[in-house]
C-alpha atoms as a PDB file:
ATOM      1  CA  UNK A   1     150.495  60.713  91.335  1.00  0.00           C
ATOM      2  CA  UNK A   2     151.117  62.985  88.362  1.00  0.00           C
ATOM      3  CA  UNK A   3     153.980  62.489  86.018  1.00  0.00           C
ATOM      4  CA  UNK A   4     155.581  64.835  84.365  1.00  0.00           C
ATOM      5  CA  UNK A   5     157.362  63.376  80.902  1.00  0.00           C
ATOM      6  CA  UNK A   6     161.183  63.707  80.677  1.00  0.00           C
ATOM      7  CA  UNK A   7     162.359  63.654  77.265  1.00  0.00           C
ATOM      8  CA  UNK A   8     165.550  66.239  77.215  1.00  0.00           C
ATOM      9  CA  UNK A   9     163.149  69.294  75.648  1.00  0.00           C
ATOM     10  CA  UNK A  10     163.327  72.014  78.605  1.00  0.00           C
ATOM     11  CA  UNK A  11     163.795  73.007  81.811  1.00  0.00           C
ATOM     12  CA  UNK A  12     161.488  71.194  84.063  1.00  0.00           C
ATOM     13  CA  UNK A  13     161.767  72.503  87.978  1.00  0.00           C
ATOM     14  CA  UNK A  14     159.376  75.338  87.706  1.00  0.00           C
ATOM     15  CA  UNK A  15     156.728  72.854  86.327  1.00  0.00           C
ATOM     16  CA  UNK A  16     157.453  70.360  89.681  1.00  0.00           C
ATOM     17  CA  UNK A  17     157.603  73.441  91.772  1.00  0.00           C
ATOM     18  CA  UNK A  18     153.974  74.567  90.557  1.00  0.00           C
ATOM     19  CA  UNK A  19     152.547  71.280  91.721  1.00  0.00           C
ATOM     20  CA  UNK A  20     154.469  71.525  94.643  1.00  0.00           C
ATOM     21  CA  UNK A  21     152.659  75.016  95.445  1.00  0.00           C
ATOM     22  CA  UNK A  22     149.367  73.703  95.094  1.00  0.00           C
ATOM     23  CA  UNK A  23     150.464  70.562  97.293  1.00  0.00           C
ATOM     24  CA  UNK A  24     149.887  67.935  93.998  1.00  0.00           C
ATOM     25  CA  UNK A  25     153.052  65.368  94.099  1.00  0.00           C
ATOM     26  CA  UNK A  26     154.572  65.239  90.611  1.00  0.00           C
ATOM     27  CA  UNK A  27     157.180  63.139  89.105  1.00  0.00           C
ATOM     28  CA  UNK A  28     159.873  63.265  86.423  1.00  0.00           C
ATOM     29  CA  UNK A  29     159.432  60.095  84.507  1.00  0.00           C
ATOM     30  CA  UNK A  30     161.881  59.395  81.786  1.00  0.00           C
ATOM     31  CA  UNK A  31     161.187  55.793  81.599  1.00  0.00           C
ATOM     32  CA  UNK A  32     158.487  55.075  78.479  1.00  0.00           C
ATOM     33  CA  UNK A  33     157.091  51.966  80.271  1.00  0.00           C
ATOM     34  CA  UNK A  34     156.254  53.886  83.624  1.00  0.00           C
ATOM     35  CA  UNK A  35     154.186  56.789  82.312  1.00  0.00           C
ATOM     36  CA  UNK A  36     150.743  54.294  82.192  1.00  0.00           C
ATOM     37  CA  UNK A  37     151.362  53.889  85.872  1.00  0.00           C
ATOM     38  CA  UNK A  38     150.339  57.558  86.464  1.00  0.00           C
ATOM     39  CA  UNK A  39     147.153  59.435  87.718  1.00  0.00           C
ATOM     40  CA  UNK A  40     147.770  62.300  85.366  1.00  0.00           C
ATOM     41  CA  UNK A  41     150.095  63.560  82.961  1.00  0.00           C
ATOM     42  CA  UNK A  42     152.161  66.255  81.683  1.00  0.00           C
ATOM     43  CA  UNK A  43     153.658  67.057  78.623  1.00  0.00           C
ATOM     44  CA  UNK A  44     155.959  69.894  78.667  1.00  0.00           C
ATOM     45  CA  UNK A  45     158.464  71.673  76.208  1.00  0.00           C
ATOM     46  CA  UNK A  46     160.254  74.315  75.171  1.00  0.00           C
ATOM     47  CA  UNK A  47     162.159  74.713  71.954  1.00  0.00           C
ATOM     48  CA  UNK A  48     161.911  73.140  68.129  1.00  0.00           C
ATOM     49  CA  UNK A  49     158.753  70.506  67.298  1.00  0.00           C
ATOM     50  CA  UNK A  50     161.002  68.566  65.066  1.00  0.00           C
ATOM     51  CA  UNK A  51     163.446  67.950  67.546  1.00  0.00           C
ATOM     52  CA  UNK A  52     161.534  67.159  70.375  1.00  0.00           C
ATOM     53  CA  UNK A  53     159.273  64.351  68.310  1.00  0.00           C
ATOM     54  CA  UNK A  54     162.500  62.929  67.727  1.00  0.00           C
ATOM     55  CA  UNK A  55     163.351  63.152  71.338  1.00  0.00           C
ATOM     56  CA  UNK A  56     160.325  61.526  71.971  1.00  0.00           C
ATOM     57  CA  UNK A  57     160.498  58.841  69.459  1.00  0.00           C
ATOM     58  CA  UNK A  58     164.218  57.648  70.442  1.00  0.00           C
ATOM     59  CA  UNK A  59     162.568  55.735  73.272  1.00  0.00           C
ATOM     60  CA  UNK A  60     159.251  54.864  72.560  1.00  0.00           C
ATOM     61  CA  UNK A  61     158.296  57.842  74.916  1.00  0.00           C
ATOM     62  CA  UNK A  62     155.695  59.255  72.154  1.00  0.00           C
ATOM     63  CA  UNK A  63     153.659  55.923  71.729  1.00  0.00           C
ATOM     64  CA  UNK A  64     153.707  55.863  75.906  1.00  0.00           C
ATOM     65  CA  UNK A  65     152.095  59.131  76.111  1.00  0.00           C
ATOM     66  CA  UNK A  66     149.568  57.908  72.684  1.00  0.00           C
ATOM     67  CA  UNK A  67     148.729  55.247  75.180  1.00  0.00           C
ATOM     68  CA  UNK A  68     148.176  57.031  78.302  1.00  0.00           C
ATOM     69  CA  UNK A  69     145.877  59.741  75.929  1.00  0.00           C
ATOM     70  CA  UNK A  70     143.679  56.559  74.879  1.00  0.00           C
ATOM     71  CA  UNK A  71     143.572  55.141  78.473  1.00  0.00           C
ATOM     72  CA  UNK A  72     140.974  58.215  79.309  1.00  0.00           C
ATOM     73  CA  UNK A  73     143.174  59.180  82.092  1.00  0.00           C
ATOM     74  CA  UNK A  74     143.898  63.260  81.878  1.00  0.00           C
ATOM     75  CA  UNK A  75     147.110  64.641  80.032  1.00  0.00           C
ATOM     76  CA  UNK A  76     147.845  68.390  79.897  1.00  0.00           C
ATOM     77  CA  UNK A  77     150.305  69.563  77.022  1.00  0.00           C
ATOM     78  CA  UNK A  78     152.336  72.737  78.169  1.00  0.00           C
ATOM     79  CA  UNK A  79     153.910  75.176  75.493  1.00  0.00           C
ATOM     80  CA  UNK A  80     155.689  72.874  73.030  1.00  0.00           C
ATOM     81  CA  UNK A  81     153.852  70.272  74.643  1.00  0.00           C
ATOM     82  CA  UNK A  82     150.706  71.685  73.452  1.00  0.00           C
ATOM     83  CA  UNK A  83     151.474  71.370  69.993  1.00  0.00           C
ATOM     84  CA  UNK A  84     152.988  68.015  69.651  1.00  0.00           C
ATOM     85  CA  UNK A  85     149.426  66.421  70.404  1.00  0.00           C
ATOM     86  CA  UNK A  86     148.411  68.247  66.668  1.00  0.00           C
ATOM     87  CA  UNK A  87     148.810  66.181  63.719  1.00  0.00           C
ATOM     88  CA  UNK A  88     151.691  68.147  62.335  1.00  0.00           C
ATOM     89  CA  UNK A  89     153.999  71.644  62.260  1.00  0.00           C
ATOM     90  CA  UNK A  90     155.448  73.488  60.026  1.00  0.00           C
ATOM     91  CA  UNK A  91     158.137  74.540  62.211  1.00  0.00           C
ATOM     92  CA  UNK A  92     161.151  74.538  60.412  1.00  0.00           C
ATOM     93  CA  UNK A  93     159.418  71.799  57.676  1.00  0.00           C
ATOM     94  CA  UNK A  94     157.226  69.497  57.790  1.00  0.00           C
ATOM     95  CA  UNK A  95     156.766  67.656  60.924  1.00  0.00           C
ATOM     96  CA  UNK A  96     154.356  64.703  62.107  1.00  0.00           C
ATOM     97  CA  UNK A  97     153.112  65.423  65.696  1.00  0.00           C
ATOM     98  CA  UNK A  98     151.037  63.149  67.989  1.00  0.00           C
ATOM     99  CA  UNK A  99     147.526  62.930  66.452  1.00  0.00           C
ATOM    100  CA  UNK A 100     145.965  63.238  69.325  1.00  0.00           C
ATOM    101  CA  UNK A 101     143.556  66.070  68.227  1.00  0.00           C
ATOM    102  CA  UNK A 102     143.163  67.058  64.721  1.00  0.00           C
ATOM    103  CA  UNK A 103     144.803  70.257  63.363  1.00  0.00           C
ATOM    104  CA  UNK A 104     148.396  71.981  62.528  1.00  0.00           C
ATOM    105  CA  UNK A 105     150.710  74.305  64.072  1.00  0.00           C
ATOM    106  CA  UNK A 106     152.046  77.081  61.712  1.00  0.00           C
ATOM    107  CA  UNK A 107     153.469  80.446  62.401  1.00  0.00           C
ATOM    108  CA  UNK A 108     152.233  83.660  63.227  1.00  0.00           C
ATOM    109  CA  UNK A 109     151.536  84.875  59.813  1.00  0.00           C
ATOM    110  CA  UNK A 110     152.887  89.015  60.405  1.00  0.00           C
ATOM    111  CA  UNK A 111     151.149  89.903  57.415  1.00  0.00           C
ATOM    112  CA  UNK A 112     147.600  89.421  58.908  1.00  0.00           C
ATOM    113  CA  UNK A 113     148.854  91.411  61.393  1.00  0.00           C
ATOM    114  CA  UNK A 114     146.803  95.091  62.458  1.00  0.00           C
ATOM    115  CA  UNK A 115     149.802  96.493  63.406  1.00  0.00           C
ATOM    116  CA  UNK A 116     153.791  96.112  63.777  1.00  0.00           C
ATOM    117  CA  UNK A 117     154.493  93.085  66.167  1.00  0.00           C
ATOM    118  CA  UNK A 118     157.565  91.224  67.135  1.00  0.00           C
ATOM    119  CA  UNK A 119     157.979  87.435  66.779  1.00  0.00           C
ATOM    120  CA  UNK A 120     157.882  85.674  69.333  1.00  0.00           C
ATOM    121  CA  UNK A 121     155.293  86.823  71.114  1.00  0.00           C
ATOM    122  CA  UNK A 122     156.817  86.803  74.391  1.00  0.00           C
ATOM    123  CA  UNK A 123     155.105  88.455  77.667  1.00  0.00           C
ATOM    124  CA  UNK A 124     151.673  88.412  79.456  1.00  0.00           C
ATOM    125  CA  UNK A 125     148.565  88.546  77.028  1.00  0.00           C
ATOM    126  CA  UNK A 126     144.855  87.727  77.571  1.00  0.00           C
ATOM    127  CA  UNK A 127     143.383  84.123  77.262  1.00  0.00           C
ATOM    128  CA  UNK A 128     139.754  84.880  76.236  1.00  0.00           C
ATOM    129  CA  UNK A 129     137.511  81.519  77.562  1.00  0.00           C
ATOM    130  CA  UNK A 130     135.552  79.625  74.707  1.00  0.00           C
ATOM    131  CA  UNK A 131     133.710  77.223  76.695  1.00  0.00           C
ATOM    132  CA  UNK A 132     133.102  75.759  80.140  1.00  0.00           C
ATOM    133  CA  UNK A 133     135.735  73.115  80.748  1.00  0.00           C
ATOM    134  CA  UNK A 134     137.194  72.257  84.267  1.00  0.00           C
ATOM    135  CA  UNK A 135     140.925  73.154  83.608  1.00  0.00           C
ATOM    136  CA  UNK A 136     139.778  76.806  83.873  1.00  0.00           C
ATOM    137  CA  UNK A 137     137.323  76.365  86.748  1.00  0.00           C
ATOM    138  CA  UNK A 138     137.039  79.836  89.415  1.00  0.00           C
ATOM    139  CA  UNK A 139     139.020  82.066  86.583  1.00  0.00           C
ATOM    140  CA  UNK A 140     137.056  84.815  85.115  1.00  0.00           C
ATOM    141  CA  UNK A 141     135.975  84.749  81.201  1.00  0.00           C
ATOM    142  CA  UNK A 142     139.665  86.391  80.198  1.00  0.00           C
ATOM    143  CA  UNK A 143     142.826  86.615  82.316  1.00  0.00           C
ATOM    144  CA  UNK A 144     146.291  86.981  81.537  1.00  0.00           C
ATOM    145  CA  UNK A 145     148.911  84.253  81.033  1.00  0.00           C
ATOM    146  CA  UNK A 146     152.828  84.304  80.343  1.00  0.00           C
ATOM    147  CA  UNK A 147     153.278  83.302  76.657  1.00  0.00           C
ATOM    148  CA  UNK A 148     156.859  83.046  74.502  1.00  0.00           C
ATOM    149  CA  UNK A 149     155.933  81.107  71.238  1.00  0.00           C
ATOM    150  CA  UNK A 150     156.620  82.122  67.432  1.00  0.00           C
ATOM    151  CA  UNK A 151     154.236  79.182  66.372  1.00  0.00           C
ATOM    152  CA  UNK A 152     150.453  78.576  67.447  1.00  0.00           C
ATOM    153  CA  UNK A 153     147.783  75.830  66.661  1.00  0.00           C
ATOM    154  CA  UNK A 154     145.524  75.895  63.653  1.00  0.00           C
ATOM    155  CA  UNK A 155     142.516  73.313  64.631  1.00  0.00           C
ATOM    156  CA  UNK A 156     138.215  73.205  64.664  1.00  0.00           C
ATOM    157  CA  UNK A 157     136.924  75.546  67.150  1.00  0.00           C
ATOM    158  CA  UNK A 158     135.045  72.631  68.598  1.00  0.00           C
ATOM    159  CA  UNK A 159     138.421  71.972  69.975  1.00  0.00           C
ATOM    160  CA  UNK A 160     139.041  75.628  71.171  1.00  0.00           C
ATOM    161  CA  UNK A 161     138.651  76.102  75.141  1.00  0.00           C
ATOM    162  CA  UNK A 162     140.597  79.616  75.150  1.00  0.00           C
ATOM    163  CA  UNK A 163     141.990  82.359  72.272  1.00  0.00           C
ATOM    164  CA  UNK A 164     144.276  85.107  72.386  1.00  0.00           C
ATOM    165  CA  UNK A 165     144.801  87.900  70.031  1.00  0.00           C
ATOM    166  CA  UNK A 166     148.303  88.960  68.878  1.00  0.00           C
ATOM    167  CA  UNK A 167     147.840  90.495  65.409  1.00  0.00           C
ATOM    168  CA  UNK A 168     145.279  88.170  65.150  1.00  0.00           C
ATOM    169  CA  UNK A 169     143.201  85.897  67.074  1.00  0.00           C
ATOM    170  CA  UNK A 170     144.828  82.541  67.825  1.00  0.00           C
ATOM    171  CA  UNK A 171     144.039  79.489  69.362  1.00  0.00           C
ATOM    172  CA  UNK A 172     145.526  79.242  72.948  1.00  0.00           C
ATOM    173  CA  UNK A 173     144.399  76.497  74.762  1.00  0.00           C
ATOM    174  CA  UNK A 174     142.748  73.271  73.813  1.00  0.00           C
ATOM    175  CA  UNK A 175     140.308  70.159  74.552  1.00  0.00           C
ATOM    176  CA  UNK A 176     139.185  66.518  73.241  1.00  0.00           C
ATOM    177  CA  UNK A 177     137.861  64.991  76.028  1.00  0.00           C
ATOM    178  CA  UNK A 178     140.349  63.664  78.528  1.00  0.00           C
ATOM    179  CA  UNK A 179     143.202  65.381  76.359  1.00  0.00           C
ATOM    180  CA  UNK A 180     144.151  69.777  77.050  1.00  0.00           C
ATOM    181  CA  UNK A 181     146.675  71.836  75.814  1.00  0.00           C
ATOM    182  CA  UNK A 182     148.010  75.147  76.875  1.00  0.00           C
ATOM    183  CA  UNK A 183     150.257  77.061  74.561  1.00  0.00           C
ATOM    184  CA  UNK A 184     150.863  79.930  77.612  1.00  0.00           C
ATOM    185  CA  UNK A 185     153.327  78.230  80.712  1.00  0.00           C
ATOM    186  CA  UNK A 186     150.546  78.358  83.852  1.00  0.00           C
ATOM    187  CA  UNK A 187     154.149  77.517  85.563  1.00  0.00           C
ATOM    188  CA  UNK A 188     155.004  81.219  85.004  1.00  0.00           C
ATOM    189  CA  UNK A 189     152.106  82.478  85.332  1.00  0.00           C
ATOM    190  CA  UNK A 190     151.512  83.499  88.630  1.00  0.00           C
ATOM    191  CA  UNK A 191     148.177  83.072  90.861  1.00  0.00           C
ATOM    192  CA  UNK A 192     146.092  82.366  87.334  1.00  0.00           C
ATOM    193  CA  UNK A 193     148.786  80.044  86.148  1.00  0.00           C
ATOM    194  CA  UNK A 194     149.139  78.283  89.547  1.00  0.00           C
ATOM    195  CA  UNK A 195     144.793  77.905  89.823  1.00  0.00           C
ATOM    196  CA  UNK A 196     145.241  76.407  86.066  1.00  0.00           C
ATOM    197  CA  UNK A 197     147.596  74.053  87.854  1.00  0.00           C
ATOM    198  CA  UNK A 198     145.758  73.077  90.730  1.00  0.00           C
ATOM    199  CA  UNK A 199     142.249  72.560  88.395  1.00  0.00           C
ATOM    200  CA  UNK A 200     144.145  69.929  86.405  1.00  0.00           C
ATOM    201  CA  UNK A 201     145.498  67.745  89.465  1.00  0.00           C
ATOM    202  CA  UNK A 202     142.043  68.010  90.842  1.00  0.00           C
ATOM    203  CA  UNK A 203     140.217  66.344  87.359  1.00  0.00           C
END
């Protein structure tokens, strides 16, 4: 069974509906002492990193999913979720994340940008494949995911399983070992998004 952590940061029916597609039973768990119990895990989120650490740490929820990350067992961070498992953001201050792989998430900085851009980015853009890692299995080297973010991770590229370029190139999806992120929502993203689904319930 894959759970899917509740923690009052977004919207979470098009992420059980996803699963649902691909035929992989997922679960809504809000209860901290439950999530070890699971298969797999996800880690969604949309809005503010501050306030959903906080969410997170009301209950105990964030040392759960700390514990299910060091159990070996695989957890996928979606969006927000992606970036809490960095050390820190500096979204709207200074912020301590997860620490489950090493590195930062800061905003797009517009004046490294080649051209005029709006923040957030917010639409379909290319993720350009770094390495060979099952959560992308059957996709071709670049296809194109549904991203709305203003921030982005800042990490090793040893970490770096896919990039995207909006005014620069950014980090867009991540690995260390049993533990992925991706900052675009596979849950909106169509056939790529749903095969990006159905690779992770199959690991």
């Amino acid at each position: 069974m894959i759970g899917i952590v509740d923690y009052n940061m977004g919207n979470l029916a098009s992420v059980i509906n996803a699963f649902a597609k691909v035929g992989a039973p997922a679960r809504v768990e809000s209860d901290p002492s439950k999530l070890i119990g699971y298969d797999k895990l996800i880690l969604p989120g949309v809005g503010a990193f501050g306030d959903a650490m906080e969410h997170l740490s009301s209950n105990g929820m964030d040392e759960a999913v700390i514990g299910f990350a060091a159990s070996g067992k695989p957890l996928l961070g979606i969006c927000l979720g992606m970036q809490l498992l960095f050390e820190s953001s500096e979204e709207f201050g200074s912020h301590t994340g997860l620490r489950l792989i090493p590195g930062k998430v800061a905003a797009f900085d517009e004046s490294r940008f080649d051209h005029p851009l709006k923040v957030p980015h917010m639409g379909w853009n290319e993720l350009f494949v770094q390495k060979n890692t099952p959560l992308f299995g059957s996709l071709p080297k670049d296809f194109y995911l549904y991203f709305v973010h203003s921030y982005h991770a800042v990490c090793d590229d040893r970490y770096a399983i896919g990039k995207t370029h909006y005014g620069y190139e950014f980090v867009s999806a991540v690995q260390k070992e049993n533990i992925y992120g991706i900052q675009p929502h596979p849950e909106k993203s169509h056939n790529n998004g749903l095969k990006i689904i159905e690779n992770f319930s199959k690991l």
